[in-house]
N, C-alpha and C. Protein backbone atom coordinates (compact mmCIF):
# COMPACT_ATOMS: atom_id res chain seq x y z
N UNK A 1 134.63 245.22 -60.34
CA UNK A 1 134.25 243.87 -60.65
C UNK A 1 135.15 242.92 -59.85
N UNK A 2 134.52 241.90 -59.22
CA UNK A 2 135.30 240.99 -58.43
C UNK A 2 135.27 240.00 -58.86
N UNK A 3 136.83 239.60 -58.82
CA UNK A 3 137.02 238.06 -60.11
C UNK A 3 136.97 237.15 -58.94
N UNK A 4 136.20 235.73 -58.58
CA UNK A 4 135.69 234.81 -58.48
C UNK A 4 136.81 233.99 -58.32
N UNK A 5 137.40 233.57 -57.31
CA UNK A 5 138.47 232.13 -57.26
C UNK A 5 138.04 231.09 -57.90
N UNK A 6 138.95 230.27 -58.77
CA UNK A 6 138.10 229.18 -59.55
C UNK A 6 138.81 228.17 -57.94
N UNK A 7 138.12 227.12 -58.17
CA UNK A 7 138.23 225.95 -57.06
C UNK A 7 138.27 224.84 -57.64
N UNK A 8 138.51 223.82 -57.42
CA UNK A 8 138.94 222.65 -58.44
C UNK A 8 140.15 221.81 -57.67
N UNK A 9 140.58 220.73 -58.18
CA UNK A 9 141.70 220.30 -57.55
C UNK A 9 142.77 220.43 -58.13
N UNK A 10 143.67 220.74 -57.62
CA UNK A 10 144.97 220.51 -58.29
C UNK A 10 145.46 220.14 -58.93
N UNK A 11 147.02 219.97 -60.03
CA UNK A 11 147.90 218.98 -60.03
C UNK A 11 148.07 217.75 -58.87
N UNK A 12 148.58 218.93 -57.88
CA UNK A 12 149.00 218.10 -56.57
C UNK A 12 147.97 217.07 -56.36
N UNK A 13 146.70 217.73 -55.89
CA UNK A 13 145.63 217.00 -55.05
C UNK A 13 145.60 215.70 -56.21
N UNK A 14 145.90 216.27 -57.72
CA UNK A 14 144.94 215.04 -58.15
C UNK A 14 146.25 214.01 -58.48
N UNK A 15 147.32 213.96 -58.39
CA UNK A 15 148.25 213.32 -57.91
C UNK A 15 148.20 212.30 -56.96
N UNK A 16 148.17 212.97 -55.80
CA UNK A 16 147.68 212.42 -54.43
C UNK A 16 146.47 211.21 -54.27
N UNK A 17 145.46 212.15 -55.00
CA UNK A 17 143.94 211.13 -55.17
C UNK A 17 144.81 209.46 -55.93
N UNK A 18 145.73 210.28 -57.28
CA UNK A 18 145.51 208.65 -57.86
C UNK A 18 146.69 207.96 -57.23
N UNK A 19 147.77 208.59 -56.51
CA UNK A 19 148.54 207.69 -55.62
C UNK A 19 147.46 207.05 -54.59
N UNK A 20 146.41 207.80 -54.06
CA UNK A 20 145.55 206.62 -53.28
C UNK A 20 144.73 205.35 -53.39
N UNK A 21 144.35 205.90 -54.93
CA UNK A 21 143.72 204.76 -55.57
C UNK A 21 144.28 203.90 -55.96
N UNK A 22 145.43 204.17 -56.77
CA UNK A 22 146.36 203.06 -56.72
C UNK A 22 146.76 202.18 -55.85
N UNK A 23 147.02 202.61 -54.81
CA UNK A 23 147.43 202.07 -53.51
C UNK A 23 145.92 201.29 -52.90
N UNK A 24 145.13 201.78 -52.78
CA UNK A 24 143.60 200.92 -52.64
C UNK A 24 143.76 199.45 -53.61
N UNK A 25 143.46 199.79 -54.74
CA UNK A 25 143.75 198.85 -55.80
C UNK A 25 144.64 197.74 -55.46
N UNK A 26 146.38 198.37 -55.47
CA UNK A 26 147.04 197.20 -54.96
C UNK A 26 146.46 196.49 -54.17
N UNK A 27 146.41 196.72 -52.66
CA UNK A 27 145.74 196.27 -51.74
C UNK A 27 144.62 195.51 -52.05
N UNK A 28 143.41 195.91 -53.11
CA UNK A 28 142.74 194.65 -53.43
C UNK A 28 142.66 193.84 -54.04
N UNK A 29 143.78 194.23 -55.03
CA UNK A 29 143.94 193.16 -56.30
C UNK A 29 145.06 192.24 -55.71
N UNK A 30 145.69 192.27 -54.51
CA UNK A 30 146.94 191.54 -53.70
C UNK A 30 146.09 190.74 -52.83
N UNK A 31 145.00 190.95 -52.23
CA UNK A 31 144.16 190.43 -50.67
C UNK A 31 143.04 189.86 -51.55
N UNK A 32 142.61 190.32 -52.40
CA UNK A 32 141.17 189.52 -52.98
C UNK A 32 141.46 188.14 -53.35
N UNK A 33 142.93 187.89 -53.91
CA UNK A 33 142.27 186.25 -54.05
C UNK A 33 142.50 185.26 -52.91
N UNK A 34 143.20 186.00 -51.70
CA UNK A 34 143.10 185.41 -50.59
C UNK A 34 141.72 185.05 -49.85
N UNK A 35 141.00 186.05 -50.06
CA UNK A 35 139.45 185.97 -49.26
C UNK A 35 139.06 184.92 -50.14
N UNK A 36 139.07 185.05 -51.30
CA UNK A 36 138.41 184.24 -52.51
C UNK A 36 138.53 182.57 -52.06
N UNK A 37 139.69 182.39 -52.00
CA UNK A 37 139.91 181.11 -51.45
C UNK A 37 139.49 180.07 -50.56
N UNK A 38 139.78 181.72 -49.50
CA UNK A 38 138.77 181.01 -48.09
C UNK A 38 137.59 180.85 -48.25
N UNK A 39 136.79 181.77 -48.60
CA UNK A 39 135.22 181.30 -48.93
C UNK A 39 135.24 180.22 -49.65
N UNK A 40 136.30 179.77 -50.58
CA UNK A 40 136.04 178.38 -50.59
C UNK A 40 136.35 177.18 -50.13
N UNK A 41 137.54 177.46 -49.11
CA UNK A 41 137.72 176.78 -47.91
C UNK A 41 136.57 176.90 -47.18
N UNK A 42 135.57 177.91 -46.95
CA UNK A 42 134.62 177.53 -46.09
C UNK A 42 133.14 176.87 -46.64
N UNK A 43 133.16 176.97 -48.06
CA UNK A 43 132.15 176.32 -49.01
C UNK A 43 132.65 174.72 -48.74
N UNK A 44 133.99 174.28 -48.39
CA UNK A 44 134.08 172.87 -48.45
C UNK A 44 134.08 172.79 -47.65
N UNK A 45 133.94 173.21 -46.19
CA UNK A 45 133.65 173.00 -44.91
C UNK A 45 132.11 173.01 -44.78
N UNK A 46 131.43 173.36 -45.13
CA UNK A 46 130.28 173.19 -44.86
C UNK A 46 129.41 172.64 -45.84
N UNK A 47 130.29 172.32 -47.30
CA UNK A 47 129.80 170.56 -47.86
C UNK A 47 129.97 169.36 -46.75
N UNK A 48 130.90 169.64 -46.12
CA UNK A 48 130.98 168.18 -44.98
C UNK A 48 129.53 167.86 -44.75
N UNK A 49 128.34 169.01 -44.62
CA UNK A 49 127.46 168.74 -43.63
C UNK A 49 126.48 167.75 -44.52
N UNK A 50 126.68 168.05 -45.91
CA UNK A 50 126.14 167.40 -46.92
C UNK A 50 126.31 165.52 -46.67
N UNK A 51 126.59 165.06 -46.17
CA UNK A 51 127.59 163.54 -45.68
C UNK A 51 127.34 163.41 -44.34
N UNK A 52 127.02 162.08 -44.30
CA UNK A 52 127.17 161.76 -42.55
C UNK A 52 128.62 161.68 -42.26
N UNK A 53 129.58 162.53 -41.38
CA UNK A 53 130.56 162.58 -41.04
C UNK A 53 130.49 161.78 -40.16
N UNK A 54 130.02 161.66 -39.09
CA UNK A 54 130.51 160.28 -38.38
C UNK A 54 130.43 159.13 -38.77
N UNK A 55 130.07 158.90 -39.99
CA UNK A 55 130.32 157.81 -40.04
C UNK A 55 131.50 157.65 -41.42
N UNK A 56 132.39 158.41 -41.54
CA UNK A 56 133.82 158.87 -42.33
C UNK A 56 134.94 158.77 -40.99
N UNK A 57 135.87 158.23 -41.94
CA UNK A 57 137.40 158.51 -40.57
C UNK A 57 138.03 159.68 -40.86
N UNK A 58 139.04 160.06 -40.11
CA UNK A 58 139.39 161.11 -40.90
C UNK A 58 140.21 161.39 -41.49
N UNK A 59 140.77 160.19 -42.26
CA UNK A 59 140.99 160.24 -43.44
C UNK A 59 140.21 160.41 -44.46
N UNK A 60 138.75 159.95 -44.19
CA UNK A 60 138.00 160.15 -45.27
C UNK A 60 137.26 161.63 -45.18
N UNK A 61 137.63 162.18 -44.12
CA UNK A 61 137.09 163.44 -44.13
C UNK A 61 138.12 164.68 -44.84
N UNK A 62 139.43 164.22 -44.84
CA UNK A 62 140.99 164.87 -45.65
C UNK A 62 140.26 164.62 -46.61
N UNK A 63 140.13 163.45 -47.30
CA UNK A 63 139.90 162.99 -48.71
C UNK A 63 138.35 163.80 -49.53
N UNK A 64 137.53 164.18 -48.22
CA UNK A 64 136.25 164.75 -49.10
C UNK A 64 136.91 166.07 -49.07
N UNK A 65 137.77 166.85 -47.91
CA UNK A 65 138.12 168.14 -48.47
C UNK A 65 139.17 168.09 -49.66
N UNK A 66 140.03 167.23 -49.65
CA UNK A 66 141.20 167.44 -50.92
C UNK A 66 140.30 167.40 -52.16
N UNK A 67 139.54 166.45 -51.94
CA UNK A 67 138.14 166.53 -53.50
C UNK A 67 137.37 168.09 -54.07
N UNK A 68 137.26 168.55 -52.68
CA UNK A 68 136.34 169.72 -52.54
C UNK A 68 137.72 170.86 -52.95
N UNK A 69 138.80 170.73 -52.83
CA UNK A 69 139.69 171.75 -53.16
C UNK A 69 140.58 171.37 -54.91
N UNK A 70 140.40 170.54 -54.52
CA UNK A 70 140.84 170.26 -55.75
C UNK A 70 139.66 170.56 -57.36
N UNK A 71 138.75 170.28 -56.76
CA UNK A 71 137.10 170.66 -57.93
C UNK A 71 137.50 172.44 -57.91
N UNK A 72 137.89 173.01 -56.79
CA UNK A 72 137.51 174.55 -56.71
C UNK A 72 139.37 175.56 -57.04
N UNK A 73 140.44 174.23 -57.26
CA UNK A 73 141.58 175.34 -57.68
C UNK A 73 141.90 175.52 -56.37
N UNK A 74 141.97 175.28 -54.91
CA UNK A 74 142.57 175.75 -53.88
C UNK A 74 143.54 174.70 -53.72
N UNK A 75 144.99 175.15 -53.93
CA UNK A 75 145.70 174.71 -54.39
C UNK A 75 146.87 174.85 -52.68
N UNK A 76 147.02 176.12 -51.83
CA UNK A 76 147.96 176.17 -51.19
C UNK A 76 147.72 176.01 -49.79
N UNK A 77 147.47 175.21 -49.55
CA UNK A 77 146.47 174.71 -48.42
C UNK A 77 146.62 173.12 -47.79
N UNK A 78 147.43 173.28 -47.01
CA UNK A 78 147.69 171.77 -46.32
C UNK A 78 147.42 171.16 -45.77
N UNK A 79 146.46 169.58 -46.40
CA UNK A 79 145.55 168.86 -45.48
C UNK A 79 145.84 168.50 -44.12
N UNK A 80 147.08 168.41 -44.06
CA UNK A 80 147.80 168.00 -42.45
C UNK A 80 147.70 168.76 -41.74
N UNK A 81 147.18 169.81 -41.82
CA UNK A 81 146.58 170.95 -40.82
C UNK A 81 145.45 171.37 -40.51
N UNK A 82 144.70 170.02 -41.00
CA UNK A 82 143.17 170.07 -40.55
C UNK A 82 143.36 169.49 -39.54
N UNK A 83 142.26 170.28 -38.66
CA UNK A 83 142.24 169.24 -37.13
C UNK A 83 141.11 168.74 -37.03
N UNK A 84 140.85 167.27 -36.73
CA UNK A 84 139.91 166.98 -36.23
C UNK A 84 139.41 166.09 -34.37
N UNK A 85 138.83 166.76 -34.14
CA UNK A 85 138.59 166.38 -32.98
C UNK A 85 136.95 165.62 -32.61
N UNK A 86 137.13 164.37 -32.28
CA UNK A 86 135.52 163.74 -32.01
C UNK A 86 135.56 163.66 -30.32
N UNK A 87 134.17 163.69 -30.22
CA UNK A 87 133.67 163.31 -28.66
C UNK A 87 132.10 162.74 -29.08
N UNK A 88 131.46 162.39 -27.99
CA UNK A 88 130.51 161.44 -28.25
C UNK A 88 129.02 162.31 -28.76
N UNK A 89 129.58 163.53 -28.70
CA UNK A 89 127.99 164.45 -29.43
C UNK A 89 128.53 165.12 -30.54
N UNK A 90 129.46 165.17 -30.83
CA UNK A 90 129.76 165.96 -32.08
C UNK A 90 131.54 166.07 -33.00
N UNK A 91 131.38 166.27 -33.81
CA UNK A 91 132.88 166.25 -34.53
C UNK A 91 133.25 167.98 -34.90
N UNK A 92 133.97 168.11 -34.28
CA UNK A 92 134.70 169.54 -35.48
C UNK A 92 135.89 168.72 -36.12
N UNK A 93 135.90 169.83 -36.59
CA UNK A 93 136.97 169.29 -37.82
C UNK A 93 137.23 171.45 -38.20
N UNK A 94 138.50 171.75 -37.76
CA UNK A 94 139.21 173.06 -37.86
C UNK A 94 140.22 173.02 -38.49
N UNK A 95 140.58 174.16 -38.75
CA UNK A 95 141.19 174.63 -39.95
C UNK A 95 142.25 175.92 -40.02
N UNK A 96 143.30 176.41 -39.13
CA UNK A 96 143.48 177.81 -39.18
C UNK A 96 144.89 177.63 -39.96
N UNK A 97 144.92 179.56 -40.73
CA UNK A 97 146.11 178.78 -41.28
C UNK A 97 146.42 180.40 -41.82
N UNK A 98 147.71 180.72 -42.06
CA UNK A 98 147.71 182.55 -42.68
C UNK A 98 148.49 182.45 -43.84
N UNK A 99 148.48 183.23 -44.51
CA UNK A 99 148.87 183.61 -46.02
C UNK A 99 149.84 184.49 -45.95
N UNK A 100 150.73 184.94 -46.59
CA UNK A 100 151.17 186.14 -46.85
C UNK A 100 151.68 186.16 -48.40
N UNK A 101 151.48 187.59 -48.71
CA UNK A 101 151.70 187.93 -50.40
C UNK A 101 152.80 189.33 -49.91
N UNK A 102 153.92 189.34 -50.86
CA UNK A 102 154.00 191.27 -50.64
C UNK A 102 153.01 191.91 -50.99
N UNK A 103 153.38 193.45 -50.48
CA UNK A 103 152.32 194.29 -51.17
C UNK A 103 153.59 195.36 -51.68
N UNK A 104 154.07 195.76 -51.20
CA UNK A 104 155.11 196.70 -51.68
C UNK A 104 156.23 196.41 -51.35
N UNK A 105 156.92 196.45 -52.35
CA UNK A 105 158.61 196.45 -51.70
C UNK A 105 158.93 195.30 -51.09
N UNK A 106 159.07 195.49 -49.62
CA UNK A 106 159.75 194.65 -49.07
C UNK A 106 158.81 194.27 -47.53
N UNK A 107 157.46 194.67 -47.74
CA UNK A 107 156.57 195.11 -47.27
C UNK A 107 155.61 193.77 -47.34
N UNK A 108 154.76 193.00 -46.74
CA UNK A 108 154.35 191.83 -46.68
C UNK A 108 153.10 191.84 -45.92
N UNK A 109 151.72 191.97 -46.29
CA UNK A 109 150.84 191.42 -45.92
C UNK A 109 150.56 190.23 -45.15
N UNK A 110 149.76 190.09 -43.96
CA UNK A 110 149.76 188.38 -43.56
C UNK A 110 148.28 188.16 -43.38
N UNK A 111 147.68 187.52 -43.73
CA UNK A 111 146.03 187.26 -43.58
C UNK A 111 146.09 185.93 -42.79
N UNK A 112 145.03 186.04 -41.76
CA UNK A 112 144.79 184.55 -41.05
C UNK A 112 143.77 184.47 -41.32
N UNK A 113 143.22 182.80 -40.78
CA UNK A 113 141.89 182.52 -41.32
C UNK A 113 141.90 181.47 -40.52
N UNK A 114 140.61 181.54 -40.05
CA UNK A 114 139.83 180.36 -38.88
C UNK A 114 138.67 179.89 -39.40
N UNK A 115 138.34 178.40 -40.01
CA UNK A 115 137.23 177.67 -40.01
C UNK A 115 137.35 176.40 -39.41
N UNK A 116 135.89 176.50 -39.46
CA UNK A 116 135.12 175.56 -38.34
C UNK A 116 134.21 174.71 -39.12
N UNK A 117 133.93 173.52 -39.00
CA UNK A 117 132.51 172.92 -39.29
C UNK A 117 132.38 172.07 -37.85
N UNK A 118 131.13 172.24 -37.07
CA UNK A 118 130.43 171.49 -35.85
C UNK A 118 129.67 170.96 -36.45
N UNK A 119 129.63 169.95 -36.13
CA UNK A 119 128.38 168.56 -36.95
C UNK A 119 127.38 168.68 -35.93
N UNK A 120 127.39 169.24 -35.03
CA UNK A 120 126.29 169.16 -33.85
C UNK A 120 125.31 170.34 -34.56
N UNK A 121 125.97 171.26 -35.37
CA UNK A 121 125.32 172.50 -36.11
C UNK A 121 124.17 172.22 -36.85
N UNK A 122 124.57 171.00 -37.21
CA UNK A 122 123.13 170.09 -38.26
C UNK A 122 121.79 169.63 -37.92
């Protein structure tokens, strides 16, 4: 009679598995509310289009995003680092800017982020 290897995972392996998941996890429960944000940095970028922007200064274009961040909780985000640039067919108005959170230790994540609104897009 031939006894049959049982197969299965380990201690070890299943060790391993939940050190990975864990480690997944961190990683998204550390980076998710960064994305979160931006999508709503880019939800108030492309309320601009909602408004005739040229005819706003841009101060009043700071003032519709500080409105738009302030309604949505985006809190770490510095209007003085919006750029805006006009020429005679169109306005952008940009935005880049990076984050960092730890993730482990001594260990530091950095996320960048580039938005745009072109009024010529409209």
């Amino acid at each position: 009679m031939v006894m049959s290897r049982e197969s299965g995972l380990s201690l070890l392996g299943f060790l391993f598995a939940l050190l990975v998941i864990g480690f997944c996890l961190t990683v998204l429960f550390r980076l998710g509310p960064l994305y979160l944000d931006n999508y709503t940095v880019a939800q108030s970028f492309a309320a601009l289009g909602d408004d005739d922007v040229r005819s706003l200064s841009d101060q009043g274009i700071r003032q519709k995003l500080y409105k738009e961040f302030v309604i949505n909780n985006v809190d770490d985000i510095d209007l003085k680092m919006v750029e805006i640039e006009r020429s005679a067919e169109k306005i952008l108005v940009s935005l880049d800017y990076e984050r960092r959170v730890p993730l482990l230790g001594n260990v530091d994540a950095v996320v960048r982020f580039h938005n745009v609104y072109d009024s010529s897009r409209d």
